[in-house]
Every structure is written in C-alpha cells, then in structure tokens.
C-alpha atoms as a PDB file:
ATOM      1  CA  UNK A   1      11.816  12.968  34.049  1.00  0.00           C
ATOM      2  CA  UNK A   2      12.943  12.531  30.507  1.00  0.00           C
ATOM      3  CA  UNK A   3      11.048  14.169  27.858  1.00  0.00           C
ATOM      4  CA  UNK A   4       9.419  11.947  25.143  1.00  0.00           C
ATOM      5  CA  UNK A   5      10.529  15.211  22.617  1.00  0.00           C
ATOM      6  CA  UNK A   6      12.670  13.056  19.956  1.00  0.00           C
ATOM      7  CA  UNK A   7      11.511   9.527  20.768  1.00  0.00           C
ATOM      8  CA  UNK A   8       7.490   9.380  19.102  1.00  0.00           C
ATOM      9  CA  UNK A   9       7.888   5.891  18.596  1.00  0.00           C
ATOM     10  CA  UNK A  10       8.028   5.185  22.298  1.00  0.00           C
ATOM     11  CA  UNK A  11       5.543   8.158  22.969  1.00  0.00           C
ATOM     12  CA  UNK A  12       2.409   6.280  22.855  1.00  0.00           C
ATOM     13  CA  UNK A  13       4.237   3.357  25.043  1.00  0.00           C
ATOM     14  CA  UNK A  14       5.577   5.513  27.586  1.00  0.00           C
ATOM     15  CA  UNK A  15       2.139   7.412  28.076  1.00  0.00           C
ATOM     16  CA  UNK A  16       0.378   3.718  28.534  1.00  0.00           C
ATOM     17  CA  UNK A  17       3.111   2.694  31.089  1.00  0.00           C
ATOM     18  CA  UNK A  18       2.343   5.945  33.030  1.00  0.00           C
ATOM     19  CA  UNK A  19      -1.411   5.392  32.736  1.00  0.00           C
ATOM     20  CA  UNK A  20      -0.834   1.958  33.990  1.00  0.00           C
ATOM     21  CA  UNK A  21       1.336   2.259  36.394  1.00  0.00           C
ATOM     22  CA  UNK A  22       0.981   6.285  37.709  1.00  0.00           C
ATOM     23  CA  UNK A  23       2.950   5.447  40.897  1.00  0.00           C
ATOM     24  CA  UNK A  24       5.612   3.894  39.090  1.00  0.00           C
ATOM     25  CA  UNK A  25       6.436   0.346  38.612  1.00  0.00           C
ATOM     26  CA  UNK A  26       5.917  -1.896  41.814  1.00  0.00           C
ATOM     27  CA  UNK A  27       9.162  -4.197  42.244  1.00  0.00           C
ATOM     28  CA  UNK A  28       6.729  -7.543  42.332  1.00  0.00           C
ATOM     29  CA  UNK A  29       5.424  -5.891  38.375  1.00  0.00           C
ATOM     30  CA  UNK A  30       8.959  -5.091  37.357  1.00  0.00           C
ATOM     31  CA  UNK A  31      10.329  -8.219  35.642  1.00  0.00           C
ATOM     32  CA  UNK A  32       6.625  -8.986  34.694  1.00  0.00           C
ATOM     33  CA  UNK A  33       6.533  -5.863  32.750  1.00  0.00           C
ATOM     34  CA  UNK A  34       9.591  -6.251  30.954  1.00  0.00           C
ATOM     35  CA  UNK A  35       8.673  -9.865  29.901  1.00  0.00           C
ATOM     36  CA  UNK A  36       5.506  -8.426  28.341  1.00  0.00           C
ATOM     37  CA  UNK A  37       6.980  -5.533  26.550  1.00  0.00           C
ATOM     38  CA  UNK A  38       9.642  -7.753  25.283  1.00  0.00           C
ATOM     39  CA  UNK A  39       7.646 -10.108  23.366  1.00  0.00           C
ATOM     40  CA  UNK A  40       6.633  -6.831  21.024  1.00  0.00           C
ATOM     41  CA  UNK A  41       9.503  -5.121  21.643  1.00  0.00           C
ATOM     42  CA  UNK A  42      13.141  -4.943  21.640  1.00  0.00           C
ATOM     43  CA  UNK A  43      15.340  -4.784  24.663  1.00  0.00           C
ATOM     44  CA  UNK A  44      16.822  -1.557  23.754  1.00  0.00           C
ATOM     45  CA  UNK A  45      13.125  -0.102  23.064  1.00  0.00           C
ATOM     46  CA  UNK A  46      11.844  -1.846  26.362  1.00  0.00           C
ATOM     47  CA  UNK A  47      15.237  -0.119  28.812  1.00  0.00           C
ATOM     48  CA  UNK A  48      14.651   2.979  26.628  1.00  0.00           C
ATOM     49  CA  UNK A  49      10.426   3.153  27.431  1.00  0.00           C
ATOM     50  CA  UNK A  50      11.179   2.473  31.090  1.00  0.00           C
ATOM     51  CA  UNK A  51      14.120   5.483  31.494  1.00  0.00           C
ATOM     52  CA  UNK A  52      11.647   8.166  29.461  1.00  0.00           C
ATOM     53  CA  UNK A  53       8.352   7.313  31.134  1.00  0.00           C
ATOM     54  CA  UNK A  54      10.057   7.072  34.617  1.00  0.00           C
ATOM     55  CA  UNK A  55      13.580   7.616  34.770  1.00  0.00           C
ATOM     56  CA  UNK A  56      14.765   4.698  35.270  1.00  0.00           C
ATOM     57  CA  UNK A  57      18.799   3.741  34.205  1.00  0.00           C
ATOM     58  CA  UNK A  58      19.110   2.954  31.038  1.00  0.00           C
ATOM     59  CA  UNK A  59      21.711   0.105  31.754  1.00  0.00           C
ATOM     60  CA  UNK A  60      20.115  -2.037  34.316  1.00  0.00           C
ATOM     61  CA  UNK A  61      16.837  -1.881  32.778  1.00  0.00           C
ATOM     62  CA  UNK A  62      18.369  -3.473  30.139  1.00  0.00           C
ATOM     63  CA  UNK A  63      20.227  -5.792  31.867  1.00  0.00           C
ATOM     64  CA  UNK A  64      17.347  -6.743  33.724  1.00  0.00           C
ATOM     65  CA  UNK A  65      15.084  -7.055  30.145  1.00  0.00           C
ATOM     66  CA  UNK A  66      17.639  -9.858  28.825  1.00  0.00           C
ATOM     67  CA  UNK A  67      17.488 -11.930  32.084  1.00  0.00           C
ATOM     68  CA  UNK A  68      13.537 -11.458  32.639  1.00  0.00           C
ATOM     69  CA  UNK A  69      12.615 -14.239  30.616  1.00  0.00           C
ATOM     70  CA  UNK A  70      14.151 -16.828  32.699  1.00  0.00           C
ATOM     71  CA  UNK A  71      13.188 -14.972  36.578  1.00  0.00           C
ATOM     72  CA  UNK A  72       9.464 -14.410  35.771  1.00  0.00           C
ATOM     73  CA  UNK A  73       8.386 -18.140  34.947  1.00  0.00           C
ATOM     74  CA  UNK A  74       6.500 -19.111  37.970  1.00  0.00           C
ATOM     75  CA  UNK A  75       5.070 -15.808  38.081  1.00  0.00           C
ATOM     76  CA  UNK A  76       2.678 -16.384  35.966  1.00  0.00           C
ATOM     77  CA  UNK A  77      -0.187 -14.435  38.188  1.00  0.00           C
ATOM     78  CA  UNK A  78       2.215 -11.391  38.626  1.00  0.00           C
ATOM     79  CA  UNK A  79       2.422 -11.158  34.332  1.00  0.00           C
ATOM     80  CA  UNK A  80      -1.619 -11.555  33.863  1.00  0.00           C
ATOM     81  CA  UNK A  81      -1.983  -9.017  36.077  1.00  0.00           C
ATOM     82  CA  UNK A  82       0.714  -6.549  34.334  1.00  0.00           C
ATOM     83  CA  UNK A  83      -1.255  -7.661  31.016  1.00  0.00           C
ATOM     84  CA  UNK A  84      -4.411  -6.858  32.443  1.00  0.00           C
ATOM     85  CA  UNK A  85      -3.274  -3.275  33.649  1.00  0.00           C
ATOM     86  CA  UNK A  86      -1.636  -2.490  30.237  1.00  0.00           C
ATOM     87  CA  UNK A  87      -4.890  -3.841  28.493  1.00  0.00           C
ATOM     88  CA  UNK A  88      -6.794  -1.315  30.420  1.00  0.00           C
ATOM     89  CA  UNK A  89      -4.466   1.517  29.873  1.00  0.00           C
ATOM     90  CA  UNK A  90      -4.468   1.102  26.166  1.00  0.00           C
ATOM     91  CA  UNK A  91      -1.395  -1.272  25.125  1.00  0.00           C
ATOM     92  CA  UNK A  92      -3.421  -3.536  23.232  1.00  0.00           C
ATOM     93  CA  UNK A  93      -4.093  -0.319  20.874  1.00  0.00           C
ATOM     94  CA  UNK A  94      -0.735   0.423  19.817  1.00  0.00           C
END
C-alpha cells in the first residue's frame, strides 16, 4: 500500500476513506464514492486518494472519476449511503 509520506494534503482524506471503508471499497460504493469526492475535489486528487489509501491504479480510477457523474444518477440510495459512511468517519471535518 502506498505511503501517504509526501502527499499531506490527501492524508486526512485517505485516513477517512480507510475508516470508512476498512475492507476496501465495495463495487456497488465505487462510482458513488467518486461522485462524492468529486464535488470537493478534483479528479486527479480523487484517482490519487483512492491509489494511496488502497492501491488502486491510478489511471482507471481516474477514468472512472470523469464518467461517474453520468453512471451514478439513479443511484441515488447507493450515494446517501457513501455520504452517510464518510459523515461518520469524519469527511465532513476536513
């Protein structure tokens, strides 16, 4: 796993994506989560936070981040629950 050595500004993120999600990311979360960290944050900073606090690739993350916006529409239970978990683990704080 990545070390968050380097990257403080995505330190505090990454620790809150690990505290919500300590198993990882389930796939029905995935696109939820990137459509909520992308409202605050940028693409780049959203594909970098995933590949530090879990190791995912860079790349597709990022790939995935610019099309999540348009896949994650009628999922609207799937985000309030990804909201809800980051609330809990301290996003709202940052």
């Amino acid at each position: 796993m990545p070390t968050l050595e380097g990257m403080e500004p995505l330190g505090p993120v990454c620790e809150v994506l690990r505290k919500a999600f300590p198993e990882g990311v389930p796939d029905s979360f995935y696109l939820p989560l990137l459509k909520v960290l992308a409202e605050e944050m940028s693409f780049m900073s959203v594909a970098r936070a995933l590949e530090m606090a879990w190791g995912y690739d860079y790349v597709r993350v990022l790939h995935d981040a610019y099309g999540a916006e348009l896949q994650v529409e009628t999922r609207v239970e799937e985000v309030a629950a990804v909201r809800r978990l980051l609330g809990l683990a301290g996003y709202d704080e940052q």
